[in-house]
PDB file of N, CA and C in Angstrom:
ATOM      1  N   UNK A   1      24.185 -54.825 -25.313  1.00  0.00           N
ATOM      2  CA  UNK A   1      24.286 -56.105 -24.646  1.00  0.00           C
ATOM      3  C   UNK A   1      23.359 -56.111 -23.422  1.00  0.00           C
ATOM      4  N   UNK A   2      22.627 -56.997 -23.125  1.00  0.00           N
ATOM      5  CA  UNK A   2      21.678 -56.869 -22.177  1.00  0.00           C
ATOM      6  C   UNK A   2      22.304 -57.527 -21.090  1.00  0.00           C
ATOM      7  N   UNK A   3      21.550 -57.197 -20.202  1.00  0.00           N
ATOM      8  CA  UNK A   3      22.457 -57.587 -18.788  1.00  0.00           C
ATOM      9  C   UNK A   3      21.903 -59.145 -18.651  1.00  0.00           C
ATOM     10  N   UNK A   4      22.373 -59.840 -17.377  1.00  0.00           N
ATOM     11  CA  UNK A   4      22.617 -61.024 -17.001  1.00  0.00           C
ATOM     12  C   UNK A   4      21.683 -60.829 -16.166  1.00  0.00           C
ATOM     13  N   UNK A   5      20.851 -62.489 -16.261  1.00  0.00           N
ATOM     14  CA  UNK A   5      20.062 -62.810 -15.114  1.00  0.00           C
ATOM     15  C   UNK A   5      20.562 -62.684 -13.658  1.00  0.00           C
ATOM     16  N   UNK A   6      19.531 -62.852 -12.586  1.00  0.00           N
ATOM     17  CA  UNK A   6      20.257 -63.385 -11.122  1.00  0.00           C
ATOM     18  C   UNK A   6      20.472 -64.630 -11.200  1.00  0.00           C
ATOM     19  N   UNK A   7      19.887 -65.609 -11.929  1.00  0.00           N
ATOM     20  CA  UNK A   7      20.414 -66.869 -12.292  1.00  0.00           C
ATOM     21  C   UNK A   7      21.342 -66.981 -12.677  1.00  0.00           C
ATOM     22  N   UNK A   8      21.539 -66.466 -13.785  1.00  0.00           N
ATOM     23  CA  UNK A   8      23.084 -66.408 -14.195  1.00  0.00           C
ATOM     24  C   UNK A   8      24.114 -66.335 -13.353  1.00  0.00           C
ATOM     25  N   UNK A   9      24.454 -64.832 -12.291  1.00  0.00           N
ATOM     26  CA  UNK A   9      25.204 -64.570 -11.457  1.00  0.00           C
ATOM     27  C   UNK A   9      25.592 -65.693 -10.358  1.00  0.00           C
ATOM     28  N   UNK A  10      24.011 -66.015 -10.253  1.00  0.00           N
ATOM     29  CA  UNK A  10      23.930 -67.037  -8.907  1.00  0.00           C
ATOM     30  C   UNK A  10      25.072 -68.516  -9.628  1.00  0.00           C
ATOM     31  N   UNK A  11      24.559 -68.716 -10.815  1.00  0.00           N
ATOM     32  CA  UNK A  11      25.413 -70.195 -10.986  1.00  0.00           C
ATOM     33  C   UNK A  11      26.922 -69.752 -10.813  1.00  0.00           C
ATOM     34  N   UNK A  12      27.537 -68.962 -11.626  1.00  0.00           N
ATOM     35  CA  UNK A  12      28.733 -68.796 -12.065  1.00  0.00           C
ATOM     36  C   UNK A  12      29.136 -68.549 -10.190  1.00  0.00           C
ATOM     37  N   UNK A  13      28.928 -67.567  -9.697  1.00  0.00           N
ATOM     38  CA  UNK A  13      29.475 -67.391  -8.550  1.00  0.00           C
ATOM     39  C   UNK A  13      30.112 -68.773  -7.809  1.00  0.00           C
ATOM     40  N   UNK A  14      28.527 -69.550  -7.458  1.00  0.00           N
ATOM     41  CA  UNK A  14      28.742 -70.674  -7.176  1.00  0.00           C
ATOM     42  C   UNK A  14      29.713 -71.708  -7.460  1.00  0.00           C
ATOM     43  N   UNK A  15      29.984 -72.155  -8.847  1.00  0.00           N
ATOM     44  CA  UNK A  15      30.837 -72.550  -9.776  1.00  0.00           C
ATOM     45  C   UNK A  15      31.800 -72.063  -9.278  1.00  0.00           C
ATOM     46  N   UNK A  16      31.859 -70.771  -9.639  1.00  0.00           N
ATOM     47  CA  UNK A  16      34.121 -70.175  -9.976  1.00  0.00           C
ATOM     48  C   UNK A  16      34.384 -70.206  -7.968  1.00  0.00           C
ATOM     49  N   UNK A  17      32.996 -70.133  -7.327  1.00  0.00           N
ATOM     50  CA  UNK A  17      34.088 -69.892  -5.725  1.00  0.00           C
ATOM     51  C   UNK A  17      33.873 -70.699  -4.520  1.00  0.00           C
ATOM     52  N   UNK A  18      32.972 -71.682  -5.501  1.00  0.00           N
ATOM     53  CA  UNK A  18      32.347 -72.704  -4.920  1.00  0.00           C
ATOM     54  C   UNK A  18      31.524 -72.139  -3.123  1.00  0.00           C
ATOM     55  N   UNK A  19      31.052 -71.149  -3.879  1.00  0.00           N
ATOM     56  CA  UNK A  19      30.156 -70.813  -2.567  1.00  0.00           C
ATOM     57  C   UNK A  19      29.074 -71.668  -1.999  1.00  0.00           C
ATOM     58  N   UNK A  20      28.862 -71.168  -0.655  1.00  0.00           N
ATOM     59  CA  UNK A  20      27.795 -72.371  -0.081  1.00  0.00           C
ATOM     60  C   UNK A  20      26.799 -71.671  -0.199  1.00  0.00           C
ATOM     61  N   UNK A  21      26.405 -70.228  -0.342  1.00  0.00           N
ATOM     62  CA  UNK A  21      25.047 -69.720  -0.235  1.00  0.00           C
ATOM     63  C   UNK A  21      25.513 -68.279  -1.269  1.00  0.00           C
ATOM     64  N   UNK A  22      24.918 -67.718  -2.176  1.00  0.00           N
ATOM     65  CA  UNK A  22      24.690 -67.035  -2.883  1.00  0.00           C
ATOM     66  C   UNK A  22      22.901 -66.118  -3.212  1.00  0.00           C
ATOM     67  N   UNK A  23      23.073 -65.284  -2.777  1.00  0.00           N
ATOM     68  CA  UNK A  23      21.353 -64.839  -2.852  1.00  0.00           C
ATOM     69  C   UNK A  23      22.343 -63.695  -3.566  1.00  0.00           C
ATOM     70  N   UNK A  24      20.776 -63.737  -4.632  1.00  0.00           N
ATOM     71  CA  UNK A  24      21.369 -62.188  -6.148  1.00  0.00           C
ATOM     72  C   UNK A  24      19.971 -61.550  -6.143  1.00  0.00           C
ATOM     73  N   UNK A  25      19.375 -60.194  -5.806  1.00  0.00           N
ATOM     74  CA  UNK A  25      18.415 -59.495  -5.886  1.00  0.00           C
ATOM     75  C   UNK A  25      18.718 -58.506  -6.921  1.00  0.00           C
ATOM     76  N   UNK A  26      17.867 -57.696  -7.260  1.00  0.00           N
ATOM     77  CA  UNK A  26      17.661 -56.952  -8.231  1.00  0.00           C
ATOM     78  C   UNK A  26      17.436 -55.855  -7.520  1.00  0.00           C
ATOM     79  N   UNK A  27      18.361 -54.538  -7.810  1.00  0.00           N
ATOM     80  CA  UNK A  27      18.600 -53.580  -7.008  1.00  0.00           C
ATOM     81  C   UNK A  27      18.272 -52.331  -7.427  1.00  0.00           C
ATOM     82  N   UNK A  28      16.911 -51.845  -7.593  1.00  0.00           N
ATOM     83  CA  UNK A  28      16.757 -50.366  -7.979  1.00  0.00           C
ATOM     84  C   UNK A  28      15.773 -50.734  -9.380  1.00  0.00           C
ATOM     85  N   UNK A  29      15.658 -49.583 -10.357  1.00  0.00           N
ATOM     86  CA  UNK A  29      14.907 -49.626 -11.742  1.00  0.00           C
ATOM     87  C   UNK A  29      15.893 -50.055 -12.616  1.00  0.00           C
ATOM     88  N   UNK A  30      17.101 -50.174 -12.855  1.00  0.00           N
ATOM     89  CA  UNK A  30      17.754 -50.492 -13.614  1.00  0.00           C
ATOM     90  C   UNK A  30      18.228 -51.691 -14.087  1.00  0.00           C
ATOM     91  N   UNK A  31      18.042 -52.741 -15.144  1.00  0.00           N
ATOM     92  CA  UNK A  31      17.883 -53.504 -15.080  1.00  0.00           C
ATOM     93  C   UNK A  31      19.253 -54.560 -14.914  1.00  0.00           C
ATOM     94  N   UNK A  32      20.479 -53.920 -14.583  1.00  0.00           N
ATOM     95  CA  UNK A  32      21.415 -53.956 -14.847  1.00  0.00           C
ATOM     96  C   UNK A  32      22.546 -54.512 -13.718  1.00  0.00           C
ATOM     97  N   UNK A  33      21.284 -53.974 -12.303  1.00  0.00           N
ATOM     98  CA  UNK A  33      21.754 -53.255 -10.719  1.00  0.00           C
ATOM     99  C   UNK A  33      21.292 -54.639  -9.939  1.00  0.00           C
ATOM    100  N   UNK A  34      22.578 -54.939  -9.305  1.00  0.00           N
ATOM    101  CA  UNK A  34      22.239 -56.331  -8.497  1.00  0.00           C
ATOM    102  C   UNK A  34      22.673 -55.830  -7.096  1.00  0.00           C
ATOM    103  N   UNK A  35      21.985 -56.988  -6.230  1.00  0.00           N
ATOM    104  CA  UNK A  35      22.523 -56.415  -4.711  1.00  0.00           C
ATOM    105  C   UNK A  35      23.133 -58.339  -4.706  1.00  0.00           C
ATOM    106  N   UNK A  36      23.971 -58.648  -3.732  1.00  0.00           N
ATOM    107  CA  UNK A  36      24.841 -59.960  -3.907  1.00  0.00           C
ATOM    108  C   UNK A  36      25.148 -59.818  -2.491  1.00  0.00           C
ATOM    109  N   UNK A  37      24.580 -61.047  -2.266  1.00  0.00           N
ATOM    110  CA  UNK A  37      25.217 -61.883  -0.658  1.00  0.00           C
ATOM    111  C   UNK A  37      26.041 -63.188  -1.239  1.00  0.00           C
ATOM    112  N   UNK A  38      27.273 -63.000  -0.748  1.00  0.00           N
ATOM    113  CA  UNK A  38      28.121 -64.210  -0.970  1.00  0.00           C
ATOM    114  C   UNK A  38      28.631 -64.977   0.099  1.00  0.00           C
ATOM    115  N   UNK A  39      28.537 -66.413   0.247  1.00  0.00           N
ATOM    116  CA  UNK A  39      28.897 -66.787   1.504  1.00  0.00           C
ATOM    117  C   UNK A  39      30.055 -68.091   0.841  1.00  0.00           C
ATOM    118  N   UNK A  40      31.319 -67.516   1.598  1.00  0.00           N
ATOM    119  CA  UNK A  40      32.205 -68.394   0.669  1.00  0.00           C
ATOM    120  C   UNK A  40      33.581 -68.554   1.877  1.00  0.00           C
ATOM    121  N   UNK A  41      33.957 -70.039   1.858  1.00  0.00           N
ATOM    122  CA  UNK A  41      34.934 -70.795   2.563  1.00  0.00           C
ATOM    123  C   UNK A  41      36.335 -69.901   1.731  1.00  0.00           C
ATOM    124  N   UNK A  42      36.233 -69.473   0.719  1.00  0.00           N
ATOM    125  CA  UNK A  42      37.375 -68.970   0.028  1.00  0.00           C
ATOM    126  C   UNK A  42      37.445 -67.024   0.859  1.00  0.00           C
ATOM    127  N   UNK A  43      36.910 -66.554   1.190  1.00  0.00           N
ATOM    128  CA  UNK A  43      36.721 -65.717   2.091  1.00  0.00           C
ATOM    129  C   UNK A  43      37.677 -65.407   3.200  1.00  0.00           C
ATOM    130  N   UNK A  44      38.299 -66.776   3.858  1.00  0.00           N
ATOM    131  CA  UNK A  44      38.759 -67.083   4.801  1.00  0.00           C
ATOM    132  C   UNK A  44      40.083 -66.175   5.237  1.00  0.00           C
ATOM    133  N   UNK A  45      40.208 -65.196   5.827  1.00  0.00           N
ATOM    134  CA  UNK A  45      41.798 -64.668   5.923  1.00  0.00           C
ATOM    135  C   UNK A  45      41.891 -63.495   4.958  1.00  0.00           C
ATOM    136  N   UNK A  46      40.994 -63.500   4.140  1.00  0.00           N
ATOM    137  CA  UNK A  46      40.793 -62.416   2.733  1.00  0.00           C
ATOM    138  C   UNK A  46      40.216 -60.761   3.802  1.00  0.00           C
ATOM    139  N   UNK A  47      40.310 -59.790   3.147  1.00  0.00           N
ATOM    140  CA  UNK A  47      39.973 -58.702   3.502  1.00  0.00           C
ATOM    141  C   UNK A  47      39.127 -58.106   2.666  1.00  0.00           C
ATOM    142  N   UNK A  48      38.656 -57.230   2.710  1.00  0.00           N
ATOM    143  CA  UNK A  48      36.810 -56.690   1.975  1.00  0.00           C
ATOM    144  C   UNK A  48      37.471 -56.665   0.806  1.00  0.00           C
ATOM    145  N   UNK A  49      38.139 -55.897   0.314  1.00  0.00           N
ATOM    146  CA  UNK A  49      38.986 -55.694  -0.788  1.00  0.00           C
ATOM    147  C   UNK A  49      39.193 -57.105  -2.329  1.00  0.00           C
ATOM    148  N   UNK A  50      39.548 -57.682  -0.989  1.00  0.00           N
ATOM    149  CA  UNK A  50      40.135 -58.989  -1.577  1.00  0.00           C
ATOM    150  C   UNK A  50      39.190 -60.039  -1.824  1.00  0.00           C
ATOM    151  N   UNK A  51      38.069 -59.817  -0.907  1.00  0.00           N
ATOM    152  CA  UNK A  51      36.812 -60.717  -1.295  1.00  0.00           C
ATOM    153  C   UNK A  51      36.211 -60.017  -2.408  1.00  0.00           C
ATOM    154  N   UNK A  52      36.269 -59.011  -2.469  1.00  0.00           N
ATOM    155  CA  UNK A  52      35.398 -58.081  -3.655  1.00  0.00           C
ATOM    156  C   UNK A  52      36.167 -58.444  -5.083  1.00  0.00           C
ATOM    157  N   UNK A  53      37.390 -58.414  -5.031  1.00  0.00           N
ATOM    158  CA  UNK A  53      38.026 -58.474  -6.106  1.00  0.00           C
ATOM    159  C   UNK A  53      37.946 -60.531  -6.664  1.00  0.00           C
ATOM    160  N   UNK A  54      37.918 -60.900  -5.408  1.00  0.00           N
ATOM    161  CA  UNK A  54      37.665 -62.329  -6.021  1.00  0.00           C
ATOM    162  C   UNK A  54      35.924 -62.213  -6.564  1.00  0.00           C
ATOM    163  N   UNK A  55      34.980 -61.607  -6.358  1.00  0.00           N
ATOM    164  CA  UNK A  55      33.912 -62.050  -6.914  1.00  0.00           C
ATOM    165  C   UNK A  55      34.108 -61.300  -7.913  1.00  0.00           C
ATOM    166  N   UNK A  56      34.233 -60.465  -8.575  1.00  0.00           N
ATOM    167  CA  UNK A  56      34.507 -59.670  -9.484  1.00  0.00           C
ATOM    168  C   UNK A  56      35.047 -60.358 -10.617  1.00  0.00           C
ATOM    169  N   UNK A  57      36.528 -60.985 -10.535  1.00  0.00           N
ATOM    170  CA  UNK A  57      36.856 -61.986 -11.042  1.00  0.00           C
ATOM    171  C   UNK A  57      36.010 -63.018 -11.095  1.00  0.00           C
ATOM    172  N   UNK A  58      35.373 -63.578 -11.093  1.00  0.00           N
ATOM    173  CA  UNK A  58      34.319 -64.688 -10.689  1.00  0.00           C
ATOM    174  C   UNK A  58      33.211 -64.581 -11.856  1.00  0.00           C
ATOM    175  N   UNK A  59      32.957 -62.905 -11.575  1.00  0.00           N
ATOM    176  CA  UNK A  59      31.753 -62.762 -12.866  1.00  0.00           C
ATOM    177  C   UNK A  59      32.159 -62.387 -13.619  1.00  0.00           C
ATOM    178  N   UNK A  60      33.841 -62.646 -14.406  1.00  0.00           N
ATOM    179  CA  UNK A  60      34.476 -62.190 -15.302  1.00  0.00           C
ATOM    180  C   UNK A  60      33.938 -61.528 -16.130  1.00  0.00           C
ATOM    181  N   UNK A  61      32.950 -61.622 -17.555  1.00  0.00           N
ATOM    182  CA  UNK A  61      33.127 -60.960 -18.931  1.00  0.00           C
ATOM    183  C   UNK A  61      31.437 -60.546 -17.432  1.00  0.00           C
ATOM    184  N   UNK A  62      30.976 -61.109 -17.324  1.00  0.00           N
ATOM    185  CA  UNK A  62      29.881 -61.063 -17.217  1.00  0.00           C
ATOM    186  C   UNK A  62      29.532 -59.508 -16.404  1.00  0.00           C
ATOM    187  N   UNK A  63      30.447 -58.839 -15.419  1.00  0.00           N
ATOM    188  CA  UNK A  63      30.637 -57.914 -14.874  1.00  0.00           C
ATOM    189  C   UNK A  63      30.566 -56.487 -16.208  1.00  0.00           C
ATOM    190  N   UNK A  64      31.275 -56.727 -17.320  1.00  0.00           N
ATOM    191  CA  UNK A  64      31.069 -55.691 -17.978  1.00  0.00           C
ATOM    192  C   UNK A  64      29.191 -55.778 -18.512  1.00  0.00           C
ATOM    193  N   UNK A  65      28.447 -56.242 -18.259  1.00  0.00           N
ATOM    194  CA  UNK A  65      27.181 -56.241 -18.534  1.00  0.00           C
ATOM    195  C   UNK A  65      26.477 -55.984 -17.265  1.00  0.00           C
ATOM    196  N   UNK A  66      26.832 -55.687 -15.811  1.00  0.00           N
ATOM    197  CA  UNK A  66      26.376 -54.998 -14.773  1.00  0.00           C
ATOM    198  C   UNK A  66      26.622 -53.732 -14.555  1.00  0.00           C
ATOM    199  N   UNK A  67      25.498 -52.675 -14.472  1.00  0.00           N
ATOM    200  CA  UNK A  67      25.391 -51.379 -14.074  1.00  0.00           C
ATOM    201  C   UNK A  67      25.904 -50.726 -12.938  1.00  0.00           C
ATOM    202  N   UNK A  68      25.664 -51.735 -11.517  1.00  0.00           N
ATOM    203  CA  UNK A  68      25.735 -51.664 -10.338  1.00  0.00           C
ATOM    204  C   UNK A  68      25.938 -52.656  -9.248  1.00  0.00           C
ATOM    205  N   UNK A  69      26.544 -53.206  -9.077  1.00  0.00           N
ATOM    206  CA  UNK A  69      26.877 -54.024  -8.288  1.00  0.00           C
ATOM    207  C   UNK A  69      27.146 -53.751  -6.863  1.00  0.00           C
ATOM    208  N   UNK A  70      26.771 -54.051  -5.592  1.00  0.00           N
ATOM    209  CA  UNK A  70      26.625 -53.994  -4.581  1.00  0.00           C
ATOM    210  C   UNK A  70      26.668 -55.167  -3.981  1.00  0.00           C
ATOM    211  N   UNK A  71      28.122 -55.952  -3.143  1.00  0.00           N
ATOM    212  CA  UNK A  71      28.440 -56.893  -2.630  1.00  0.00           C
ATOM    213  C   UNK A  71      28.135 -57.113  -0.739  1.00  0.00           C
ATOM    214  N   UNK A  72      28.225 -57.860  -0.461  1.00  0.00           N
ATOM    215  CA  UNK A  72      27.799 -58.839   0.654  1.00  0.00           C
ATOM    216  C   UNK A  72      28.590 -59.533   0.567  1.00  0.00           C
ATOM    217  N   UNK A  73      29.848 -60.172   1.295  1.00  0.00           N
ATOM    218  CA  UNK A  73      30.962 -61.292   1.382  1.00  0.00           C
ATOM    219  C   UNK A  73      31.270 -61.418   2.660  1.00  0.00           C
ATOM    220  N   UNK A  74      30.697 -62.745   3.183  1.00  0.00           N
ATOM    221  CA  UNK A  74      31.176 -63.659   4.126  1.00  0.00           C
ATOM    222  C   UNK A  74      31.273 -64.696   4.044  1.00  0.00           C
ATOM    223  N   UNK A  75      32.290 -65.277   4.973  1.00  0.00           N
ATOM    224  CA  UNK A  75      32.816 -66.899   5.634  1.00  0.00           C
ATOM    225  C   UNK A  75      31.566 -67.477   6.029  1.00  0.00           C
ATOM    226  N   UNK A  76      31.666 -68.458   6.065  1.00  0.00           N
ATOM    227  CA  UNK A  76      30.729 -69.344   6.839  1.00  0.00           C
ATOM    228  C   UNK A  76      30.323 -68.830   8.093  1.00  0.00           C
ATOM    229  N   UNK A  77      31.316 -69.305   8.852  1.00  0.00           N
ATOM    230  CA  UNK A  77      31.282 -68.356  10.251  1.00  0.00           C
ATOM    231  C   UNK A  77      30.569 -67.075  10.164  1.00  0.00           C
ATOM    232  N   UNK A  78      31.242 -66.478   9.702  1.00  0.00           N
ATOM    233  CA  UNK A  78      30.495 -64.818   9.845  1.00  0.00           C
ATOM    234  C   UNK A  78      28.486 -64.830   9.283  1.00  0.00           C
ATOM    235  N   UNK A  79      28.505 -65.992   8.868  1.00  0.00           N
ATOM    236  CA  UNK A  79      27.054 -66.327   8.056  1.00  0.00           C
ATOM    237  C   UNK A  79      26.464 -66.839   9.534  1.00  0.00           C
ATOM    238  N   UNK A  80      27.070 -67.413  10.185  1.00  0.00           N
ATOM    239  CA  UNK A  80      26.347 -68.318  11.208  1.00  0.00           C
ATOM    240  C   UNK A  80      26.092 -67.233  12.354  1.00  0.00           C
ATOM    241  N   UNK A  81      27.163 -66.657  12.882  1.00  0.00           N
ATOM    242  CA  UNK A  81      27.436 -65.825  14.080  1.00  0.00           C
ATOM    243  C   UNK A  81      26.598 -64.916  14.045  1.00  0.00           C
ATOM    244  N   UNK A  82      25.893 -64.239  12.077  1.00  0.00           N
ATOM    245  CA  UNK A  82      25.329 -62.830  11.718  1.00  0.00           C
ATOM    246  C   UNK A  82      23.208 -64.051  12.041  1.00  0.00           C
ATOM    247  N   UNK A  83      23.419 -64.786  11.440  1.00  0.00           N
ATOM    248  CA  UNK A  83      21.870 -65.095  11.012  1.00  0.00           C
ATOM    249  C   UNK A  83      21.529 -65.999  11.910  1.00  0.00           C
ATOM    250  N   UNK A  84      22.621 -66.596  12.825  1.00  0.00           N
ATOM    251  CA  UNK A  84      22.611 -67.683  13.881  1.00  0.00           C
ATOM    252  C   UNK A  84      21.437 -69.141  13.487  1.00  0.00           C
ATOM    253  N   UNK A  85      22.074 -69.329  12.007  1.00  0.00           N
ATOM    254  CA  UNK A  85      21.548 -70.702  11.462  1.00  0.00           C
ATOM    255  C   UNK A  85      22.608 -70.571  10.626  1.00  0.00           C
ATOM    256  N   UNK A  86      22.504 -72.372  10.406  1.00  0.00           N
ATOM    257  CA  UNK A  86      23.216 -72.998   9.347  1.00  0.00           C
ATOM    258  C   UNK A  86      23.082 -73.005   7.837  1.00  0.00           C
ATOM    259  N   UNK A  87      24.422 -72.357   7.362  1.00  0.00           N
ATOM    260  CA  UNK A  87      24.192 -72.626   5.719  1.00  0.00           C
ATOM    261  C   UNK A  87      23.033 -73.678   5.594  1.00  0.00           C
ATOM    262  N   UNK A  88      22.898 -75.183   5.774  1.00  0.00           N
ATOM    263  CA  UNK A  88      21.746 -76.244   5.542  1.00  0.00           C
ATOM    264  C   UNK A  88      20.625 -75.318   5.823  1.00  0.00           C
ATOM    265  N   UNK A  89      20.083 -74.715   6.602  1.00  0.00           N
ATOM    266  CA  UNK A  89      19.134 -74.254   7.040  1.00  0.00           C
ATOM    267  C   UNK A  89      18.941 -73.442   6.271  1.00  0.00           C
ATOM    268  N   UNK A  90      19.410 -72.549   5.491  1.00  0.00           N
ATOM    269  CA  UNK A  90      19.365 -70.932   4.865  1.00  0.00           C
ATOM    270  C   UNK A  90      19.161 -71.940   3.136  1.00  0.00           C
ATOM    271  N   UNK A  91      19.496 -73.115   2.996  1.00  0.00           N
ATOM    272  CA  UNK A  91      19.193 -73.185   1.331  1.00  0.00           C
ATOM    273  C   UNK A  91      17.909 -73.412   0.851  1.00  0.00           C
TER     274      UNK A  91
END
């Protein structure tokens, strides 16, 4: 089974967590290995754990076709306070 685009990742994320900003890079030689910034209002009150496990869920079947996954999960806030611009600004 061949792995999934960053397109791919990028829609579905978007979709299942209705994120405001999603960036999916390609992480290493493997074609398999993503690096994932998630910026999501559903975040809110959640703990690393718990944000991880919601994106996870998110890329449901699609996760058994990733090698490596390497997450990035923040709130809005934490997006603004870290890059000091606005989601609008960052799309």
């Amino acid at each position: 089974m061949a792995a999934p685009s960053a397109e791919e990742l990028r829609e579905r994320l978007e979709r299942r967590l209705g994120a405001e900003l999603v960036q999916v890079e390609a992480a290493g030689a493997c074609p398999g290995s993503f690096r994932l910034l998630v910026v999501s209002a559903s975040f809110r009150g959640r703990r690393l754990l718990e944000r991880h496990r919601l994106v996870n869920e998110a890329l449901g079947e699609e996760l058994g076709r990733i090698h490596a996954l390497e997450q990035r999960t923040l709130t809005p806030e934490q997006w603004r306070e870290e890059s000091g611009r606005d989601l609008q600004q960052s799309a």
